[in-house]
Protein backbone atom coordinates (compact mmCIF):
# COMPACT_ATOMS: atom_id res chain seq x y z
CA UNK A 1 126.47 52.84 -58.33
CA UNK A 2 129.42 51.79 -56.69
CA UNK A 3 129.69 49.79 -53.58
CA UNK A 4 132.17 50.91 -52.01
CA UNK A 5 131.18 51.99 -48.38
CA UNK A 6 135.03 51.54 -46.84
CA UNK A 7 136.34 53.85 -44.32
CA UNK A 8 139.70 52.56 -43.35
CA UNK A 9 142.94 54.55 -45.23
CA UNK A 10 143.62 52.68 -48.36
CA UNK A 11 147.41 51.24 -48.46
CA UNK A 12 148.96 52.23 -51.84
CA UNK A 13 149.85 48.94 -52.45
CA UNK A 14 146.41 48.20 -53.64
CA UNK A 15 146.11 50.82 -56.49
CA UNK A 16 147.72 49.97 -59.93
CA UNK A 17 150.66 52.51 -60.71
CA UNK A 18 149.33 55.78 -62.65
CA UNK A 19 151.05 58.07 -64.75
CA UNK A 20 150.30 60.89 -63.13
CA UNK A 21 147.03 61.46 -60.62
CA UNK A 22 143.23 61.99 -61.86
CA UNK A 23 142.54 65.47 -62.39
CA UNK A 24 139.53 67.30 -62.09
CA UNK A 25 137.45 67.72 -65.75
CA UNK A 26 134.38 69.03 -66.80
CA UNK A 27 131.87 67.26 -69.54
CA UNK A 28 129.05 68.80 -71.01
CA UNK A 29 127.14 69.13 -68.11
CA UNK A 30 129.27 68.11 -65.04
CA UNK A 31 131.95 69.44 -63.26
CA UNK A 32 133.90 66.95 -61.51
CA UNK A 33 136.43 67.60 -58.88
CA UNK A 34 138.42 66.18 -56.22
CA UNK A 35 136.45 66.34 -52.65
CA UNK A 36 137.28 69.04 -50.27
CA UNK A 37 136.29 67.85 -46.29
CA UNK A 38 133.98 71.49 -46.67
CA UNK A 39 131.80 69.60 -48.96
CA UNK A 40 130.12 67.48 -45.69
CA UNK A 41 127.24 69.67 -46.02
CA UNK A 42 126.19 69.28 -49.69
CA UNK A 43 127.28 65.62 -50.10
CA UNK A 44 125.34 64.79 -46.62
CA UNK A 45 122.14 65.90 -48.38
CA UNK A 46 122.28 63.39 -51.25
CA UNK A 47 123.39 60.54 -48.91
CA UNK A 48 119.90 61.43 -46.45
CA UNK A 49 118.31 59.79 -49.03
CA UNK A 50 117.77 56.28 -48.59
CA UNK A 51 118.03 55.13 -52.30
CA UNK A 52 121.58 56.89 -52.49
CA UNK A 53 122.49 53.60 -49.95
CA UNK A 54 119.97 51.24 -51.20
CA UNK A 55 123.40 48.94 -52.63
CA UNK A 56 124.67 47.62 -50.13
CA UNK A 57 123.49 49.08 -47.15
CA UNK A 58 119.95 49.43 -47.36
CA UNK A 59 119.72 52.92 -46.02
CA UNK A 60 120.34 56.27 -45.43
CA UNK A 61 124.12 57.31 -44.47
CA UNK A 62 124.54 59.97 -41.48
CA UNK A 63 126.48 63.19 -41.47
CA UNK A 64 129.18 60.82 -39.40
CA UNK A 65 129.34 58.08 -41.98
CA UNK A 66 129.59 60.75 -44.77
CA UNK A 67 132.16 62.77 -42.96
CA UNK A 68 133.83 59.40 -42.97
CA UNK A 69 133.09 58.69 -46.96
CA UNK A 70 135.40 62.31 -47.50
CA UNK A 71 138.45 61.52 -45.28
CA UNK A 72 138.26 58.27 -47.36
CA UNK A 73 138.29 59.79 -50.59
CA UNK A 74 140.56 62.64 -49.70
CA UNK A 75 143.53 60.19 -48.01
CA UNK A 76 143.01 57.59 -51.17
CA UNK A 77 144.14 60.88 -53.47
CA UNK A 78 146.59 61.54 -51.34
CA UNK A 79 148.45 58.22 -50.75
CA UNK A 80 147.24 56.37 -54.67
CA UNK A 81 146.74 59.49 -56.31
CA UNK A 82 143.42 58.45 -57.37
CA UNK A 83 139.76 58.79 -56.23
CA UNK A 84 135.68 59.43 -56.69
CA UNK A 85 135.35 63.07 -57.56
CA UNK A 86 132.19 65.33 -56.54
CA UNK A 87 129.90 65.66 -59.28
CA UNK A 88 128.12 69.82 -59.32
CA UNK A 89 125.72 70.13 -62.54
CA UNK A 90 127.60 73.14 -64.56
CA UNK A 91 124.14 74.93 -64.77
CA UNK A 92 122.93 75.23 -61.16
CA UNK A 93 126.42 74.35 -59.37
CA UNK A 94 124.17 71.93 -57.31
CA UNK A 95 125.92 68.92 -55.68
CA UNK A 96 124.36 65.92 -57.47
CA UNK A 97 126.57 62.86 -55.98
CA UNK A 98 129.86 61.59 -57.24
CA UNK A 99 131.28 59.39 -59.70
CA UNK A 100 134.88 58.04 -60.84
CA UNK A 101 137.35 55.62 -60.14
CA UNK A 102 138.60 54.00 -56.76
CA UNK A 103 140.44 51.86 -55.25
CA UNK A 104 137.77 48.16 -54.24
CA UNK A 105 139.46 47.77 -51.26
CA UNK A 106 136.45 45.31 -50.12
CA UNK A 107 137.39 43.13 -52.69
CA UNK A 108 140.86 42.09 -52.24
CA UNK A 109 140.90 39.10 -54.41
CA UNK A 110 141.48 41.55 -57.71
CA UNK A 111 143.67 44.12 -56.17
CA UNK A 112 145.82 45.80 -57.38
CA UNK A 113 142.80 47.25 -59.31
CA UNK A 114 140.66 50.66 -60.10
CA UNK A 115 136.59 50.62 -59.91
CA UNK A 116 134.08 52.70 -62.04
CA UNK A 117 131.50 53.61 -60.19
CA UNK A 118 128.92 56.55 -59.21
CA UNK A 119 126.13 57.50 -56.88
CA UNK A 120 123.76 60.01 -57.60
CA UNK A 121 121.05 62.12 -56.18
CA UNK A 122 117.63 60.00 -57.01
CA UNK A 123 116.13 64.06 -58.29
CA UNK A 124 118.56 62.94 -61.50
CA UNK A 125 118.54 59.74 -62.11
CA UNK A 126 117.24 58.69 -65.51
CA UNK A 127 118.87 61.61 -67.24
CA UNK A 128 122.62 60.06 -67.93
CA UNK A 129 124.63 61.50 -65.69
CA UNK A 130 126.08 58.31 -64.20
CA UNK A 131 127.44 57.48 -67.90
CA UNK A 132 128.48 60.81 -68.90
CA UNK A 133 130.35 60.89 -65.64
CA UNK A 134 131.76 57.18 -65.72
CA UNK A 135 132.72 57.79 -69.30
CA UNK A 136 134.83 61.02 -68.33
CA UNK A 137 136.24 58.84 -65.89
CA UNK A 138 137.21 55.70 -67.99
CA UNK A 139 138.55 58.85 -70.30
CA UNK A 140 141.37 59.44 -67.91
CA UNK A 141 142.28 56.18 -66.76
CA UNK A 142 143.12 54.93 -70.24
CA UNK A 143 144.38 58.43 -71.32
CA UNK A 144 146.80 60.52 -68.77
CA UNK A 145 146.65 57.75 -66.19
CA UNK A 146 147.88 54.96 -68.39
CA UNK A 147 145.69 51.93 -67.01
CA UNK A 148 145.25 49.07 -68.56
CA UNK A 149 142.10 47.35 -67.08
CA UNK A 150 139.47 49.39 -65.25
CA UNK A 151 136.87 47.20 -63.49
CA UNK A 152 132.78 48.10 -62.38
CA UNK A 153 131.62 46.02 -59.11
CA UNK A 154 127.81 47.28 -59.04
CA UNK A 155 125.63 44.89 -57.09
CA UNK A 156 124.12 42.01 -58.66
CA UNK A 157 120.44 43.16 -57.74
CA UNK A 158 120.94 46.96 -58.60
CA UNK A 159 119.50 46.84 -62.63
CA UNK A 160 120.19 50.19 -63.52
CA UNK A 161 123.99 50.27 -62.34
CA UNK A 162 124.22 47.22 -64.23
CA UNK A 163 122.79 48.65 -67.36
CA UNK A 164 125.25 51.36 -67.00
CA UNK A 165 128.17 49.06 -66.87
CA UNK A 166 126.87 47.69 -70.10
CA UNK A 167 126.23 50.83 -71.91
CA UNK A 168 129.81 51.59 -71.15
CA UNK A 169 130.73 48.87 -72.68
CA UNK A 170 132.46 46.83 -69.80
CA UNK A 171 132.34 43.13 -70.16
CA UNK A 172 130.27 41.21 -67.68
CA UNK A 173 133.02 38.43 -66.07
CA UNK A 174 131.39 36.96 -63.35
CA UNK A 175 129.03 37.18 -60.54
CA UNK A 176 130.37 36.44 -56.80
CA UNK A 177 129.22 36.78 -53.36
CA UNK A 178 131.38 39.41 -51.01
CA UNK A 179 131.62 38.41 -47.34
CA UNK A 180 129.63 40.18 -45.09
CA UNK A 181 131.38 43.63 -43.12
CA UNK A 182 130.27 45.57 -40.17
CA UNK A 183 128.16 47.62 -41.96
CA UNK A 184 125.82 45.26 -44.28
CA UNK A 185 125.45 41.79 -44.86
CA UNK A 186 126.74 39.34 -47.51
CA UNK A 187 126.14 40.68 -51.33
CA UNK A 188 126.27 39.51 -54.58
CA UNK A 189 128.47 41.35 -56.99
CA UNK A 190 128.50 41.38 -60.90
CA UNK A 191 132.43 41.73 -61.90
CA UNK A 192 132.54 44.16 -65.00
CA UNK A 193 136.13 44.88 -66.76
CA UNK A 194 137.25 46.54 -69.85
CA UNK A 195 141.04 47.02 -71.37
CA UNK A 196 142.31 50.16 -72.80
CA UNK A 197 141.85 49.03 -76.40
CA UNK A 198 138.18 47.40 -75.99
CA UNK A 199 137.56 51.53 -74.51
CA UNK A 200 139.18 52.99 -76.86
CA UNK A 201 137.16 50.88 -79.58
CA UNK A 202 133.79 51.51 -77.83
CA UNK A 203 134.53 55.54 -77.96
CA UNK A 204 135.52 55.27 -81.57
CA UNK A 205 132.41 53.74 -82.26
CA UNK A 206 130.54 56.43 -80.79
């Protein structure tokens, strides 16, 4: 899961230059769309859950915070043309988290720069929707967005993110300790990247 937890605007400075801006898709069992500030409710439910928060935080996040997660995500689209999108299973049209790509704003030294990353309700974890979502998402930024590095910053401790980042074929680069914010202490993040031609290698293997 990602660890981004910003909540500051994002200066468009920061995000690589796309193409054109991520659009919404579906996969075989997600659709996945830009967040709407009337989706509080449903996303608020996921992020009650204290394992939602686990990386970096170490808890649940409040209606506030979450409120605060959307305007973030919404104003990133708006002013880099990128951002997370909210993930609905295609079956039930439940809200099951989010996953995409973002600007790591807490991690200056590699900007400009996109993330992979996801967070998920813990009712579906285990049943790979944080890689089919990721891969629809490293999908666009190598296709219609034209990016040539996308990078995964899961925390060092969190396993199963980092087992995603490997099934997706991103290349472990380094492990570093982020300074500590407002919100959570110091944390130790494994620095994943792969190039448009290493993805586009992987998914022809596949």
């Amino acid at each position: 899961m990602t660890e981004q937890s910003q909540t500051a605007p994002v200066d468009p400075s920061l995000a690589p230059d796309l193409a054109v801006p991520i659009a919404d898709v579906e996969t075989a069992r997600l659709r996945l769309r830009r967040f709407a500030r009337t989706d509080v409710d449903d996303l608020a439910v996921v992020f009650a859950k204290p394992e939602v928060w686990e990386f970096p935080l170490g808890r649940a996040v409040t209606r506030d915070e979450t409120v605060e997660f959307l305007d973030t995500q919404i104003d990133q689209y708006e002013s880099c043309g990128v951002a997370c999108w909210l993930a609905t299973q295609r079956a039930t049209g439940r809200v099951i988290g989010y996953v995409g790509i973002s600007v790591p704003a807490f991690h200056p030294a590699i900007l400009p720069a996109v993330e992979v990353g996801w967070r998920f309700d813990p009712d579906v974890w285990g049943q790979g929707y944080a890689t089919e979502g990721a891969r629809a998402a490293l999908d666009q930024s190598f296709g219609p967005l034209g990016l040539d590095r996308v990078c995964s910053l899961p925390q060092a401790e969190n396993t199963a993110s980092v087992r995603v980042a490997e099934r997706l074929g991103l290349r472990h680069e380094r492990t570093l300790t982020l300074p500590a914010t407002d919100r959570r202490g110091p944390v130790n993040v494994a620095e994943f990247w792969i190039g448009a031609t290493e993805w586009r290698t992987t998914t022809e293997e596949t």
